[in-house]
PDB file of N, CA and C in Angstrom:
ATOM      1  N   UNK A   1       0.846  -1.210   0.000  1.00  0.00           N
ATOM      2  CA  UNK A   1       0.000   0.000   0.000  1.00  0.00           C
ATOM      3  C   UNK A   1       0.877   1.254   0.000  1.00  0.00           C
ATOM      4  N   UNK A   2       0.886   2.377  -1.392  1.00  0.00           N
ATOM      5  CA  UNK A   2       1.763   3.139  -1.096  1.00  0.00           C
ATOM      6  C   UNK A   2       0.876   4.343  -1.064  1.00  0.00           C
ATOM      7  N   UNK A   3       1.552   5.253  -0.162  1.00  0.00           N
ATOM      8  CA  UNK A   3       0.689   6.519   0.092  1.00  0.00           C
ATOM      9  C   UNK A   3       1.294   7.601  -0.640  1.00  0.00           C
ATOM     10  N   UNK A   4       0.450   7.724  -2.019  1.00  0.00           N
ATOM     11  CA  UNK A   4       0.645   8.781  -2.995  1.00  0.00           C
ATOM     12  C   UNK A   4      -0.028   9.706  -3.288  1.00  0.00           C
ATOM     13  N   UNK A   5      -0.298  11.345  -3.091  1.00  0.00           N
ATOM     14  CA  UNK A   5      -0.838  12.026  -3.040  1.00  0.00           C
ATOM     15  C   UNK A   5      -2.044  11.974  -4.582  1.00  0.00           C
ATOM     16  N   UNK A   6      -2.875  11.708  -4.544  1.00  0.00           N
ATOM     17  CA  UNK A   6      -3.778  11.925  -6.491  1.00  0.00           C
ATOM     18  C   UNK A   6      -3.242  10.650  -6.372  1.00  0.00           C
ATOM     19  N   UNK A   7      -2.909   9.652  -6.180  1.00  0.00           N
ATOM     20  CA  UNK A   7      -2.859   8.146  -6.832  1.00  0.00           C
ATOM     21  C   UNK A   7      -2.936   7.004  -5.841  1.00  0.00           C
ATOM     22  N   UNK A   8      -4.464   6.767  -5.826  1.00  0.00           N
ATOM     23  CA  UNK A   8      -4.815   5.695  -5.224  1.00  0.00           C
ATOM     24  C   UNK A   8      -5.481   4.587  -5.995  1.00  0.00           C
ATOM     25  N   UNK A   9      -4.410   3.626  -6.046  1.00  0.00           N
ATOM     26  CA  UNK A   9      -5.085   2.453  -6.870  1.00  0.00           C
ATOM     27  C   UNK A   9      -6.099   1.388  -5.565  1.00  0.00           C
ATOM     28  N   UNK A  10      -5.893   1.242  -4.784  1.00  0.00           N
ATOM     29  CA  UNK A  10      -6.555   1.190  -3.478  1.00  0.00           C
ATOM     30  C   UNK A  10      -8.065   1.530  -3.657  1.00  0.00           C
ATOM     31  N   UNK A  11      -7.800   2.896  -3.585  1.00  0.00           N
ATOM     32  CA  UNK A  11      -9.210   3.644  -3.685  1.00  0.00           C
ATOM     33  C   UNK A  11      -9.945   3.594  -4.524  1.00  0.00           C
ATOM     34  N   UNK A  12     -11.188   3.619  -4.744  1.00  0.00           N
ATOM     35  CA  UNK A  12     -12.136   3.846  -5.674  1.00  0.00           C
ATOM     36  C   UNK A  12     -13.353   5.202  -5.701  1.00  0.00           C
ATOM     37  N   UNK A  13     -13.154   6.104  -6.599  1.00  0.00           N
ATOM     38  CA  UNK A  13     -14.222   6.709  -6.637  1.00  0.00           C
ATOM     39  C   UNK A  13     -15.502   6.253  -6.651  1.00  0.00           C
ATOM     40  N   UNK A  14     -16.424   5.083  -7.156  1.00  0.00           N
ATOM     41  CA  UNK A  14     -17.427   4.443  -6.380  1.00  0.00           C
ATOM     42  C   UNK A  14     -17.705   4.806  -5.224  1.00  0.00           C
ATOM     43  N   UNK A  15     -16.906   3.802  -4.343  1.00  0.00           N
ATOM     44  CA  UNK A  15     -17.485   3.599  -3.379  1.00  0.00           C
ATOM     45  C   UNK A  15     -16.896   5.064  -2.143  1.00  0.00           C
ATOM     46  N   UNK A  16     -15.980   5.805  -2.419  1.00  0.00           N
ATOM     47  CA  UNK A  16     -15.864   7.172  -1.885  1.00  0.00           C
ATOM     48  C   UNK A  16     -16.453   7.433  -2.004  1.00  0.00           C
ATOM     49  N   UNK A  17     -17.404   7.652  -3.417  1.00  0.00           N
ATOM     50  CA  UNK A  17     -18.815   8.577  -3.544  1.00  0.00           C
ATOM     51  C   UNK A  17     -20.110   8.568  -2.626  1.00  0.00           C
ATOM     52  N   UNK A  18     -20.469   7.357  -2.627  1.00  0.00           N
ATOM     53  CA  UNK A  18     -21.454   6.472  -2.083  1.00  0.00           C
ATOM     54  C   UNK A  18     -21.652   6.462  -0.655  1.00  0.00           C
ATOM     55  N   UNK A  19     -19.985   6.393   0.156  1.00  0.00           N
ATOM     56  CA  UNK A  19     -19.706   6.755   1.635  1.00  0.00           C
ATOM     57  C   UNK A  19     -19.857   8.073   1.475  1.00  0.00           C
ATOM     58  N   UNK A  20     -19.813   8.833   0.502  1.00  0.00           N
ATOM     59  CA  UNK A  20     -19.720  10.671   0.841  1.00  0.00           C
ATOM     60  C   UNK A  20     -21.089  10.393   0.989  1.00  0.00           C
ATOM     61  N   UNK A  21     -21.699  10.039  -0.123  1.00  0.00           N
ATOM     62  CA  UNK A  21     -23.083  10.905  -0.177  1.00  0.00           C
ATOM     63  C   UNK A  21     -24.149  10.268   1.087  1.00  0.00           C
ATOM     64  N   UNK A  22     -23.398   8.799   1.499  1.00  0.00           N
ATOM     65  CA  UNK A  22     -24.022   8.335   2.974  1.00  0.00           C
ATOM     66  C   UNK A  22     -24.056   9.002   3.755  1.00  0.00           C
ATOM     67  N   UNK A  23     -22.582   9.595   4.331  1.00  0.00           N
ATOM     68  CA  UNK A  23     -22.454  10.590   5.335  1.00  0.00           C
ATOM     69  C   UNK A  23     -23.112  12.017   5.426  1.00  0.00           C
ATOM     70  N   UNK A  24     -23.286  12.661   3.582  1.00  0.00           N
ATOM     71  CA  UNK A  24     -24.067  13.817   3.946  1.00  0.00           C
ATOM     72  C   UNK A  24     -25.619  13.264   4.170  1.00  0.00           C
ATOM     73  N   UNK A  25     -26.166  12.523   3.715  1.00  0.00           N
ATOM     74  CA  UNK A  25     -27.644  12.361   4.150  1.00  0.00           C
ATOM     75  C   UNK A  25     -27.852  12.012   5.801  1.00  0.00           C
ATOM     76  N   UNK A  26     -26.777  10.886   6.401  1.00  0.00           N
ATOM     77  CA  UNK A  26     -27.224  10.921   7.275  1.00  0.00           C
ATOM     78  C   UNK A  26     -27.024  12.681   8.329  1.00  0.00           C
ATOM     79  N   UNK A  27     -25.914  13.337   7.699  1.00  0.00           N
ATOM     80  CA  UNK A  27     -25.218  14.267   8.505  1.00  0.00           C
ATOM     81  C   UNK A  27     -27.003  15.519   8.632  1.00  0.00           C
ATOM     82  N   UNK A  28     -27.250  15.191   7.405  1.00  0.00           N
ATOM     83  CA  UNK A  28     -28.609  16.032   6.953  1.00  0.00           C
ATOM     84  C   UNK A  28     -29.315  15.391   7.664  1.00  0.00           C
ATOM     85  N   UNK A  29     -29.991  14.374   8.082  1.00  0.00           N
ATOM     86  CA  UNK A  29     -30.994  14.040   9.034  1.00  0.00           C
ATOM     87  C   UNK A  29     -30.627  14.549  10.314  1.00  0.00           C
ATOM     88  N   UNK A  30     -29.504  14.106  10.679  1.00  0.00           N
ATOM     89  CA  UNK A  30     -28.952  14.550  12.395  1.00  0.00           C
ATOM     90  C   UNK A  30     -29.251  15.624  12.290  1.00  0.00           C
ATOM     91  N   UNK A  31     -28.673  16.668  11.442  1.00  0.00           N
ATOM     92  CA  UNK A  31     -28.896  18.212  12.087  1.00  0.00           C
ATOM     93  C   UNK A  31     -30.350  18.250  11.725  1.00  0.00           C
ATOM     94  N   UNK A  32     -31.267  18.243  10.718  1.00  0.00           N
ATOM     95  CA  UNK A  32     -32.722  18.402  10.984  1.00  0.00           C
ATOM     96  C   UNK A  32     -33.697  17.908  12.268  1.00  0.00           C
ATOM     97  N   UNK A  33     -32.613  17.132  12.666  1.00  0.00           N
ATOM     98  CA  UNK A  33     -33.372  16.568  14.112  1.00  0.00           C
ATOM     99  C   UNK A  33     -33.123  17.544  14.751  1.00  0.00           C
ATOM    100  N   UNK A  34     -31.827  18.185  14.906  1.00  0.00           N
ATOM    101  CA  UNK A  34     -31.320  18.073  16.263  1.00  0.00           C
ATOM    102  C   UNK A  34     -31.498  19.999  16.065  1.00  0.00           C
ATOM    103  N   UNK A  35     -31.390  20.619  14.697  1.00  0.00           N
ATOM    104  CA  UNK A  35     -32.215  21.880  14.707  1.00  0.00           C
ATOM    105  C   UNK A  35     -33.412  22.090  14.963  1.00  0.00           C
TER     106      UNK A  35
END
């Protein structure tokens, strides 16, 4: 595993996306609750 700044063969934009867009929905429910 080498840690290269812009080059992650490791990584996948997929599933980064998918965890992003998880985290903003849930991040969007919490604060609508909790506003």
């Amino acid at each position: 595993m080498r840690m290269h700044p812009g080059s992650n063969p490791d990584r996948s934009p997929a599933p980064a996306r998918g965890r992003s867009r998880r985290e903003e929905t849930i991040s969007k429910l919490v604060y609508g609750s909790w506003r």
